[in-house]
Protein backbone atom coordinates (compact mmCIF):
# COMPACT_ATOMS: atom_id res chain seq x y z
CA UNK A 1 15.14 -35.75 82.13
CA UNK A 2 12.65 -34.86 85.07
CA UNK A 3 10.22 -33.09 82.74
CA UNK A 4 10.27 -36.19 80.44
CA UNK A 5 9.87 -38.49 83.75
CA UNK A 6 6.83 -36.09 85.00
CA UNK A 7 5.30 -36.45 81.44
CA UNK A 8 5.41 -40.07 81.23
CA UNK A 9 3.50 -39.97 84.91
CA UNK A 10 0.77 -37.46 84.25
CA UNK A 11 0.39 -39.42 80.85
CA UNK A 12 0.24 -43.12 82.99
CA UNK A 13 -2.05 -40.99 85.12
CA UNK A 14 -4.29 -40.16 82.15
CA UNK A 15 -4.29 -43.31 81.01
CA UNK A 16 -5.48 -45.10 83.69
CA UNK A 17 -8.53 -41.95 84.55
CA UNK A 18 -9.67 -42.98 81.26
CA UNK A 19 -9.81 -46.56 82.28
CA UNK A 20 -11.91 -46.23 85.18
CA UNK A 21 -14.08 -43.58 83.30
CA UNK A 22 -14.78 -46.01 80.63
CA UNK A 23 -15.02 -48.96 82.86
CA UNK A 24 -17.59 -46.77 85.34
CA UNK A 25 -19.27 -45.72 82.07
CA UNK A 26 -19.71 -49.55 80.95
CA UNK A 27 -20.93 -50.57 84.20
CA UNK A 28 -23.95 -48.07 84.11
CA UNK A 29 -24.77 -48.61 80.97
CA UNK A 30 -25.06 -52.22 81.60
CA UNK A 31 -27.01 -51.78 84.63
CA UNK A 32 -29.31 -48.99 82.86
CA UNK A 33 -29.92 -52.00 79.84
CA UNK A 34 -30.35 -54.48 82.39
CA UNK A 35 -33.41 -52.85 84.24
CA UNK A 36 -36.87 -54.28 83.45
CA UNK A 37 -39.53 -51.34 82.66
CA UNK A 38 -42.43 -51.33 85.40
CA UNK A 39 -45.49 -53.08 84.70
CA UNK A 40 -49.30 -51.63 84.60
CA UNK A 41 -52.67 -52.55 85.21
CA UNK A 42 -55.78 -50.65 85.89
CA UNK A 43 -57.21 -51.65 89.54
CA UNK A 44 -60.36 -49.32 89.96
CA UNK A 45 -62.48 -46.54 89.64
CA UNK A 46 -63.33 -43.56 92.41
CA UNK A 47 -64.99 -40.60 92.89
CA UNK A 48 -66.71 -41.25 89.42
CA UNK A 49 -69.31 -38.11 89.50
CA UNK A 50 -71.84 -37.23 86.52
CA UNK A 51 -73.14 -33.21 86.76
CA UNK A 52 -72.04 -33.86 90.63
CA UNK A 53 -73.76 -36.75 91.26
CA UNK A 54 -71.81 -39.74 92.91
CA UNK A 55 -72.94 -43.44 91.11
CA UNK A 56 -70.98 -45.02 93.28
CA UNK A 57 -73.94 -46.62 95.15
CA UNK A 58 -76.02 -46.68 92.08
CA UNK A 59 -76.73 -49.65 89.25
CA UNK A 60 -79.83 -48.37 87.37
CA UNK A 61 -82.21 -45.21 86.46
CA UNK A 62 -84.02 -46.39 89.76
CA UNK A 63 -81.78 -45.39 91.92
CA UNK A 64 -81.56 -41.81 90.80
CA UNK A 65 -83.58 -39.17 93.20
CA UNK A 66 -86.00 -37.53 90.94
CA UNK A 67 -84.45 -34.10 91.56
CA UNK A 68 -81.08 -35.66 90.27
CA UNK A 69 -82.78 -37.81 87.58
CA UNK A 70 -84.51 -34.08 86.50
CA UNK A 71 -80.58 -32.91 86.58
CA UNK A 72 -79.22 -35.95 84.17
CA UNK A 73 -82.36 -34.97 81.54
CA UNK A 74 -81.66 -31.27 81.76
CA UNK A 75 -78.00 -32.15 81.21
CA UNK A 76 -78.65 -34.32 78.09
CA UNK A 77 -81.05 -31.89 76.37
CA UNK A 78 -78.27 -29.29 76.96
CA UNK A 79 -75.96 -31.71 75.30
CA UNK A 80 -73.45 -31.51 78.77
CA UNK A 81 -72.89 -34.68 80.74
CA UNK A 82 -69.58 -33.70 82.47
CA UNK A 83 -67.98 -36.51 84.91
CA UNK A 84 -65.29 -36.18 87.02
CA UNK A 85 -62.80 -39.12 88.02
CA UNK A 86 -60.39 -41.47 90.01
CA UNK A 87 -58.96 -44.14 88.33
CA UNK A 88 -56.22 -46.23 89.87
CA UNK A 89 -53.11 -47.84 87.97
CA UNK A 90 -51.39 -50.43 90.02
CA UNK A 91 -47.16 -49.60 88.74
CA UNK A 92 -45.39 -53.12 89.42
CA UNK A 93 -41.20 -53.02 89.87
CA UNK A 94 -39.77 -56.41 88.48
CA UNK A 95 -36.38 -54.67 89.73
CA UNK A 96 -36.35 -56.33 93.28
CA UNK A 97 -33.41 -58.35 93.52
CA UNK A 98 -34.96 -61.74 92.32
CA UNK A 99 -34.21 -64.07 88.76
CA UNK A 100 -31.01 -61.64 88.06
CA UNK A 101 -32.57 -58.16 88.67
CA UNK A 102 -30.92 -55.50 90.50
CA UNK A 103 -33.01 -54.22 93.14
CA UNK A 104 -33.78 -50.80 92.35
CA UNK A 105 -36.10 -47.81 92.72
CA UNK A 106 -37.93 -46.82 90.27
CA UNK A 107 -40.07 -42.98 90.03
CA UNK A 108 -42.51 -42.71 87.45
CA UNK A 109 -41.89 -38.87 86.57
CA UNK A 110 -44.78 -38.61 83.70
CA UNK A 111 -47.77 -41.43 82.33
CA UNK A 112 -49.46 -38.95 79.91
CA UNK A 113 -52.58 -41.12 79.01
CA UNK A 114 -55.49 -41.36 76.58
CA UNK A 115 -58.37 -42.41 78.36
CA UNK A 116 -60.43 -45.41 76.04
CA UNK A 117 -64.11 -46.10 76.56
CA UNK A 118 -65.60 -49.04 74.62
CA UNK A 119 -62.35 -49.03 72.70
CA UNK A 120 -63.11 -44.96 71.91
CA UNK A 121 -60.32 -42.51 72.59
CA UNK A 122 -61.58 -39.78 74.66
CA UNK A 123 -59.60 -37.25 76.70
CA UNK A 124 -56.17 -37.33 78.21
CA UNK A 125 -54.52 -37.14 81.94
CA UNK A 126 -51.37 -37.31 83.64
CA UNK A 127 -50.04 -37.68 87.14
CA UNK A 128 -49.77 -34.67 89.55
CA UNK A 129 -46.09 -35.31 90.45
CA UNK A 130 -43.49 -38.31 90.32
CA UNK A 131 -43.98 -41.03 92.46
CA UNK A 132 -41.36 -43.79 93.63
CA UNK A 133 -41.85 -46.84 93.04
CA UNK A 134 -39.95 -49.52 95.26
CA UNK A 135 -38.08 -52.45 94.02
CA UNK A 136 -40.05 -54.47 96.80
CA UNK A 137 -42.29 -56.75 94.75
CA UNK A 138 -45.35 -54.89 96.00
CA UNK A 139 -47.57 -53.07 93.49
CA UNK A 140 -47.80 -49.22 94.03
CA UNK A 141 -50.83 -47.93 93.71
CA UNK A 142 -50.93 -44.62 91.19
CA UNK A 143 -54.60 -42.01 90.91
CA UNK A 144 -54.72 -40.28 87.65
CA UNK A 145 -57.68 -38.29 87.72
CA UNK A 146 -59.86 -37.56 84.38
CA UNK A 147 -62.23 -34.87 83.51
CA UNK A 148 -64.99 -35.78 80.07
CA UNK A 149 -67.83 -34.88 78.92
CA UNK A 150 -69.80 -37.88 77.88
CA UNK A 151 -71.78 -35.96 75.79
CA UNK A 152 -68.63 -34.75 73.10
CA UNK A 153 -68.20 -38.63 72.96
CA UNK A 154 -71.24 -40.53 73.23
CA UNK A 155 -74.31 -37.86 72.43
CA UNK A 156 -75.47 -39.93 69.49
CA UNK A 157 -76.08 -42.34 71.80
CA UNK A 158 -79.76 -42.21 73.16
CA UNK A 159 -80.02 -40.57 76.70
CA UNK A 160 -80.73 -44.02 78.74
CA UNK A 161 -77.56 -45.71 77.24
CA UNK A 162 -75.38 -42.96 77.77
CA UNK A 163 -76.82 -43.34 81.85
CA UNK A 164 -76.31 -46.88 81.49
CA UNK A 165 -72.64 -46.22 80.19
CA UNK A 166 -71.65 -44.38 83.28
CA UNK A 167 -73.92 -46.23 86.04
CA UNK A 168 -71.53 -49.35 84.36
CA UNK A 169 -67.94 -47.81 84.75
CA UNK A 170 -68.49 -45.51 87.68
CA UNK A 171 -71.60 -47.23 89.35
CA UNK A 172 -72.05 -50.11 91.77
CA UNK A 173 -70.67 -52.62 89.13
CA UNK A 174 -66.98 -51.56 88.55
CA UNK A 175 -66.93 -52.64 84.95
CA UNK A 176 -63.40 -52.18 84.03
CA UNK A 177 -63.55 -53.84 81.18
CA UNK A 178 -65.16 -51.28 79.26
CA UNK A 179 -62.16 -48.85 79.64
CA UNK A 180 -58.34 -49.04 78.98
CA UNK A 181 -55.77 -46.37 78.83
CA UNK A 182 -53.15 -45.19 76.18
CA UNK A 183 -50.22 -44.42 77.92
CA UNK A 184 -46.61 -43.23 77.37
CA UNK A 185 -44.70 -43.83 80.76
CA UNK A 186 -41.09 -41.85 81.59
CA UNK A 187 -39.76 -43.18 84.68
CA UNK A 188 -36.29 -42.09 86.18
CA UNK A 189 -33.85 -44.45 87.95
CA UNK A 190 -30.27 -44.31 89.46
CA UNK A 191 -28.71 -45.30 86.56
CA UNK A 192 -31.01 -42.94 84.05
CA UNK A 193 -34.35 -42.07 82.32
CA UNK A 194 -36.11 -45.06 80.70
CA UNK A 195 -38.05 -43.40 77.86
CA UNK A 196 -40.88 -46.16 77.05
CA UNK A 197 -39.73 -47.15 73.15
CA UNK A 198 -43.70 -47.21 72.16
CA UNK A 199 -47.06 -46.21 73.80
CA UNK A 200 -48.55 -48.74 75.96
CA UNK A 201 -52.07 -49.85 76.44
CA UNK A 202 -53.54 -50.11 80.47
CA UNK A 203 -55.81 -52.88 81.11
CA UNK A 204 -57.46 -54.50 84.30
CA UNK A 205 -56.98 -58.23 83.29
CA UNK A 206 -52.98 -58.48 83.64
CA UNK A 207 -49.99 -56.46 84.18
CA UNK A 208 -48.22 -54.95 80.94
């Protein structure tokens, strides 16, 4: 009679472990559906160097010394016009407690991305290491930093446009508009991993 009685409690017992599992289980799973994936836009470009040479100050041929103007022709006649970049992604959180959201941290742990120039696909980066993202409203700021030759992309251009290409992106004018970036965002949470469904594309003009 007491082994029956000692059943029936470590069965109740079972019973009602399962309960809470499943009910614990439901409750992440709804919070994990309910978060809202973070947002991205591309907010500038740094450090922008072509065969060493900062453009940062620089809108025009003019402006080039003519010991690094002598470096930019040797470069294009040897078919190498390496640059080396910044470029900034402002990563948004929509999870900050406001219309319904839970507030919640957010660390994007990868953003493998295809850098786009003029709508070309050119080479990829990544970030160095995760970095959290606060449910605060306030945009993070994220550097991904590129390496291309604009030669393997652009060298049937004609050596003054390809000048003029980079003097526009990584020069004195900023011209974002002529890049965008093909990106595939992980970001991990403390509910789970949100695994971006599709590939994204990174522009200047609005958050996405």
């Amino acid at each position: 009679m007491r082994k029956g009685i000692c059943v029936l409690v470590l069965a109740a017992l079972a019973g009602l472990l399962f309960m809470q599992s499943c009910e614990t289980l439901d409750q992440l799973t709804r919070a994990l559906m309910s978060l809202r994936r973070l947002q991205f836009k591309l907010d500038g470009i740094h450090d922008f160097g072509l065969l060493g040479i900062n453009l940062s100050g620089k809108s025009a041929l003019a402006d080039f010394s003519a010991a690094e103007g002598l470096k930019l022709v040797q470069g294009f006649r040897s078919k190498r016009l390496p640059v080396e970049l910044t470029l900034d992604i402002l990563v948004q959180n929509p999870n900050d407690g406001t219309d319904g959201s839970t507030k919640t941290v957010s660390t994007l742990t990868s953003l493998e991305s295809r850098f786009l120039i003029d709508g070309k696909p050119t080479v990829y980066g990544n970030i160095d290491k995760p970095i959290e993202v606060p449910g605060t409203g306030q945009a993070t700021t994220v550097p991904v930093r590129m390496s291309i030759d604009l030669y393997e992309f652009f060298g049937q251009q004609e050596y003054e446009e390809i000048i003029g290409l980079a003097l526009d992106i990584g020069g004195r004018r900023g011209d974002m508009t002529r890049i965008s970036l093909d990106a595939q965002p992980r970001v991990s949470t403390p509910y789970g991993e949100i695994v971006y469904p599709g590939r994204i594309t990174i522009i200047s003009k609005e958050f996405r």
